[in-house]
Protein backbone atom coordinates (compact mmCIF):
# COMPACT_ATOMS: atom_id res chain seq x y z
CA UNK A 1 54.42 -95.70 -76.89
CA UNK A 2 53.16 -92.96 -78.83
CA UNK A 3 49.38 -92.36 -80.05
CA UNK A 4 49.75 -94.43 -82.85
CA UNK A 5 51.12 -97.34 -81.23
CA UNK A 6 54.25 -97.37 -82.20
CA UNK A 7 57.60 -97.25 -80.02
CA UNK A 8 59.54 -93.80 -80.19
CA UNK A 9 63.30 -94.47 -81.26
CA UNK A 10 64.98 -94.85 -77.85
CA UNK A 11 67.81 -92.03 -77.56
CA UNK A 12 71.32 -93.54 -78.31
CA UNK A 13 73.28 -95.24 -74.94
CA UNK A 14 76.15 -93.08 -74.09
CA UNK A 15 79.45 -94.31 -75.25
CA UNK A 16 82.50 -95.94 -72.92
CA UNK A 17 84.33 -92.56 -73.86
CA UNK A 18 81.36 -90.32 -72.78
CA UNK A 19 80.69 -92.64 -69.07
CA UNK A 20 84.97 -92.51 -69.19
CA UNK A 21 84.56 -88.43 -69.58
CA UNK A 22 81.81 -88.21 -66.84
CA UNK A 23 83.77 -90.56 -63.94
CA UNK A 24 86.90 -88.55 -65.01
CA UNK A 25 85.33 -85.22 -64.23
CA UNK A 26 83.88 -86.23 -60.75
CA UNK A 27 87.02 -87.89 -60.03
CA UNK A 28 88.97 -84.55 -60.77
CA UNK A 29 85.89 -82.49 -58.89
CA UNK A 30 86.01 -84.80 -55.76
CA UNK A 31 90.01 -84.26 -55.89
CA UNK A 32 89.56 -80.63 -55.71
CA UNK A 33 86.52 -80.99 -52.80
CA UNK A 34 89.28 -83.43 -51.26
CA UNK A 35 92.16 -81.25 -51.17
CA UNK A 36 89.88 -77.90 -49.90
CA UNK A 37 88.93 -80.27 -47.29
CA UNK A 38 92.14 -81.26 -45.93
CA UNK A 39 93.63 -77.84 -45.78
CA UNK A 40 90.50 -77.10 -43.44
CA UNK A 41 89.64 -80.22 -41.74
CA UNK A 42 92.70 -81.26 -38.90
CA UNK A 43 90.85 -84.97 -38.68
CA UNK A 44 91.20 -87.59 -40.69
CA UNK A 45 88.61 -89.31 -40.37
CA UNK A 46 85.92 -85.82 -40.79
CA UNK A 47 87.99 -85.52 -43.67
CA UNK A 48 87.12 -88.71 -45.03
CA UNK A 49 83.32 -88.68 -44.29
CA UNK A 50 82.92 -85.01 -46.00
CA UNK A 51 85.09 -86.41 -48.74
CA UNK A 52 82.60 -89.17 -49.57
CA UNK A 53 79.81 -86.92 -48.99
CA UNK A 54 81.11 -84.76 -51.67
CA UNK A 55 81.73 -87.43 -53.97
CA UNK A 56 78.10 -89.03 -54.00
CA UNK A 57 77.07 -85.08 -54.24
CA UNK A 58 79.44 -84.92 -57.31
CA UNK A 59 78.33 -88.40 -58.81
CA UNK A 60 74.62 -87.27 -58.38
CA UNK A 61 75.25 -84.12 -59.76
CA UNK A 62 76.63 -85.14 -62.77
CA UNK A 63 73.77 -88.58 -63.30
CA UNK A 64 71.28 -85.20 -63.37
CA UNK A 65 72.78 -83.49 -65.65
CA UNK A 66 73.57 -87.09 -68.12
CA UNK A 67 69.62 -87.66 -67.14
CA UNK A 68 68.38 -84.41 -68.56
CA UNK A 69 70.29 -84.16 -71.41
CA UNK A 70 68.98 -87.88 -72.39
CA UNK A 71 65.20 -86.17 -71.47
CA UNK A 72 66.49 -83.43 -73.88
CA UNK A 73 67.17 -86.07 -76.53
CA UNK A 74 63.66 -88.20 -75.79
CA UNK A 75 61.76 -85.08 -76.18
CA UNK A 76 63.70 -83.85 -79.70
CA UNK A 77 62.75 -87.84 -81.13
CA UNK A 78 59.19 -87.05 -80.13
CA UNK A 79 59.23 -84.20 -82.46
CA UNK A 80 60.73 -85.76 -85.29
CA UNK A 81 58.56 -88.10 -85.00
CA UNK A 82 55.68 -86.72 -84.31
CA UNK A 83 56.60 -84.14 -87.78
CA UNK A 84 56.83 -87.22 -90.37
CA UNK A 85 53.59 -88.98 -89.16
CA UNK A 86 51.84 -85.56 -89.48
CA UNK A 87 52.75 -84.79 -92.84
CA UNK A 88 50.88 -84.34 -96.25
CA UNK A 89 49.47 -88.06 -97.02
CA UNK A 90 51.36 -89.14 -93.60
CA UNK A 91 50.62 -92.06 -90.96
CA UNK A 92 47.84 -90.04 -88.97
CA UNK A 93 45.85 -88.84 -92.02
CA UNK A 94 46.10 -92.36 -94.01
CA UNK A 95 44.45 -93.65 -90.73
CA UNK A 96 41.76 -91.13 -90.75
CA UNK A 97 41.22 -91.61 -94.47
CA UNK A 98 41.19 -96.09 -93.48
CA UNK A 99 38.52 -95.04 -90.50
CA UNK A 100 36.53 -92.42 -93.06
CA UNK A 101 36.30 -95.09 -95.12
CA UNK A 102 34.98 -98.11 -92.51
CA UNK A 103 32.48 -95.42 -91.11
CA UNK A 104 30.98 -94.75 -94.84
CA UNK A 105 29.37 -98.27 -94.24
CA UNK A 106 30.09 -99.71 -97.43
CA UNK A 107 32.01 -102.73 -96.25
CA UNK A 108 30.88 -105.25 -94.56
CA UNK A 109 33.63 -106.37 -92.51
CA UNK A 110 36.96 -104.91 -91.12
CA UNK A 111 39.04 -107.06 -93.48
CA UNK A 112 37.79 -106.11 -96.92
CA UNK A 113 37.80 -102.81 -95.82
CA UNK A 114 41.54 -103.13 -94.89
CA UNK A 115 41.94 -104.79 -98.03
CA UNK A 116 40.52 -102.06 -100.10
CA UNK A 117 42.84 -99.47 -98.19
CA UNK A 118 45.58 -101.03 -98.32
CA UNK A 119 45.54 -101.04 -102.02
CA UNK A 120 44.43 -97.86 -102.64
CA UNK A 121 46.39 -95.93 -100.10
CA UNK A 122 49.99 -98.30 -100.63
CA UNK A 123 49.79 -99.52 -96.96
CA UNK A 124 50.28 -102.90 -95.60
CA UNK A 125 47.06 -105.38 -94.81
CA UNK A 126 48.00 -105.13 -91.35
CA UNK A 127 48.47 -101.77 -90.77
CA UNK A 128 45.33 -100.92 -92.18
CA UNK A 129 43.43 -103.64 -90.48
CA UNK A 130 45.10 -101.90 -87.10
CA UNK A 131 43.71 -98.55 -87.56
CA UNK A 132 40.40 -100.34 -87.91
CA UNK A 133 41.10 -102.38 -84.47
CA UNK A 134 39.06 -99.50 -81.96
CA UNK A 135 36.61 -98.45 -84.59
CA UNK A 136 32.87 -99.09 -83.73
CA UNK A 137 30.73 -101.00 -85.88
CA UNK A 138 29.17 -99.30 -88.76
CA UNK A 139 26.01 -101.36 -88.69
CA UNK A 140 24.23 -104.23 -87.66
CA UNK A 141 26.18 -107.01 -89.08
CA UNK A 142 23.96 -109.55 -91.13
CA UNK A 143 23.53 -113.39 -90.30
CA UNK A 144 24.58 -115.52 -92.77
CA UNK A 145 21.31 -116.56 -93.74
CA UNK A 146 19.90 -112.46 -94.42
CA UNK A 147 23.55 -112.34 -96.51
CA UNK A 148 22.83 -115.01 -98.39
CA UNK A 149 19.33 -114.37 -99.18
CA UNK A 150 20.47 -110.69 -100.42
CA UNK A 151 23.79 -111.87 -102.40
CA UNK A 152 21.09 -114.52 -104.36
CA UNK A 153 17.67 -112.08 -104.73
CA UNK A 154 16.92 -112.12 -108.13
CA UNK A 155 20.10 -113.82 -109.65
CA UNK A 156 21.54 -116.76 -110.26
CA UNK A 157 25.15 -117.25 -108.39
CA UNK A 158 27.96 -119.84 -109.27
CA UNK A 159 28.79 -121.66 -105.86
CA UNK A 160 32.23 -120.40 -106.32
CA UNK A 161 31.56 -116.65 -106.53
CA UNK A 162 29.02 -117.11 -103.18
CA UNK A 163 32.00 -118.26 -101.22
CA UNK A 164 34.37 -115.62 -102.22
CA UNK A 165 31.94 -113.13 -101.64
CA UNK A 166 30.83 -114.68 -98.17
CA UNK A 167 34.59 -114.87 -97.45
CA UNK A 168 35.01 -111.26 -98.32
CA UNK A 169 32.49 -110.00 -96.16
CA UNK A 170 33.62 -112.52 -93.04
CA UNK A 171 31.98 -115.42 -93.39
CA UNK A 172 33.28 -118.86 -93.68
CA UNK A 173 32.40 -121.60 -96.19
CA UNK A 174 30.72 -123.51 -93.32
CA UNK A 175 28.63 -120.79 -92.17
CA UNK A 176 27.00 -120.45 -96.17
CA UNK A 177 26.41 -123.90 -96.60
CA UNK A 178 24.24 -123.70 -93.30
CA UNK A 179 22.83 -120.96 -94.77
CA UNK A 180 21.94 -122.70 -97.56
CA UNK A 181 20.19 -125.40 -96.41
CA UNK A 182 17.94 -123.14 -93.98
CA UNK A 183 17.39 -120.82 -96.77
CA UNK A 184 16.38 -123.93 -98.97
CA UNK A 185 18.90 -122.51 -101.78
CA UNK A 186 18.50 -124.76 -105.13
CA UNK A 187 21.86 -126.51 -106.29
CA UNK A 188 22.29 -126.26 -110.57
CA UNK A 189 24.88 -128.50 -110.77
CA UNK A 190 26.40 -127.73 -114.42
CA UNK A 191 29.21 -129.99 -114.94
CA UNK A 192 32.18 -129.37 -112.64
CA UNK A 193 30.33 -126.81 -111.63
CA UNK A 194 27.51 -125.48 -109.33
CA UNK A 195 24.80 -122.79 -109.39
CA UNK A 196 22.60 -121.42 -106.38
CA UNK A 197 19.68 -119.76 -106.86
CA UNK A 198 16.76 -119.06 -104.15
């Protein structure tokens, strides 16, 4: 896997024809080695023995040569690659721009700031949210309660708006009613609906 966590594209399996090509050609090289070693060797059974010597040489010979030129192939993906994510308004510098953004401090949690990026840059949620994954905190991360208090200093807030505000900023529905009742919040109930105000 490369820096960005993502697999490289694997370098194509050789073909039947290209395996067929390769056995041919260290058949036909062991025939050769075979033949030199007959005219040389009066026994039979040396022959045979430096025969299959030469044919593993031969085999392992050519599995070096199918090896490197599959390195070969590995290492030209890894620059291909490697080129697209580093373009203009690539990969790597819409991550930077995502972590720029989560280390100005204006969110306050991982999601909302992946939300934000997401739209603004055209990137999934969850890519986004996974250039975020390693990134320190920006700040102390408020309780409840101290978010609460701030989201209702000085204004009135429909019950509604609190929770998708608390939701944006990671906090559950649970955790603000809590906070509500230790904060002593007071409930305007207007109809269907509900006002909080502290």
């Amino acid at each position: 896997m490369n820096k960005t966590g993502k697999s490289l594209p694997q370098p194509a399996p050789l073909s039947h024809e290209q395996l067929q090509e390769a056995a041919l050609r260290v058949c036909q090289e062991a025939d050769e080695a075979e033949e030199e070693i007959r005219q040389f060797v009066g026994n039979k059974e040396v022959a045979v023995a430096i025969f299959h010597k030469e044919v593993l040489r031969q085999a392992a010979r050519t599995l070096e040569t199918i090896s490197s030129e599959r390195e070969a192939d590995s290492e030209k993906h890894r620059r291909i690659v490697n080129f697209c994510h580093d373009q203009p308004n690539g990969t790597r510098e819409k991550r930077r721009r995502i972590q720029k953004e989560w280390a100005s401090g204006q969110y306050s949690s991982r999601n909302a700031c992946a939300n934000a990026c997401s739209e603004a840059l055209g990137v999934s949620f969850s890519t986004a949210r996974k250039a975020l994954k390693c990134e320190p905190d920006t700040m102390e991360r408020k309780s409840p309660v101290e978010w609460l208090r701030d989201f209702l200093e000085g204004a009135t807030q429909y019950a509604a708006d609190v929770y998708r505000e608390a939701a944006a900023a990671g906090f559950s529905k649970d955790a603000m009613k809590r906070a509500k009742a230790s904060l002593g919040v007071e409930v305007i109930v207007c109809g269907r609906l509900s006002q909080w105000r502290f």
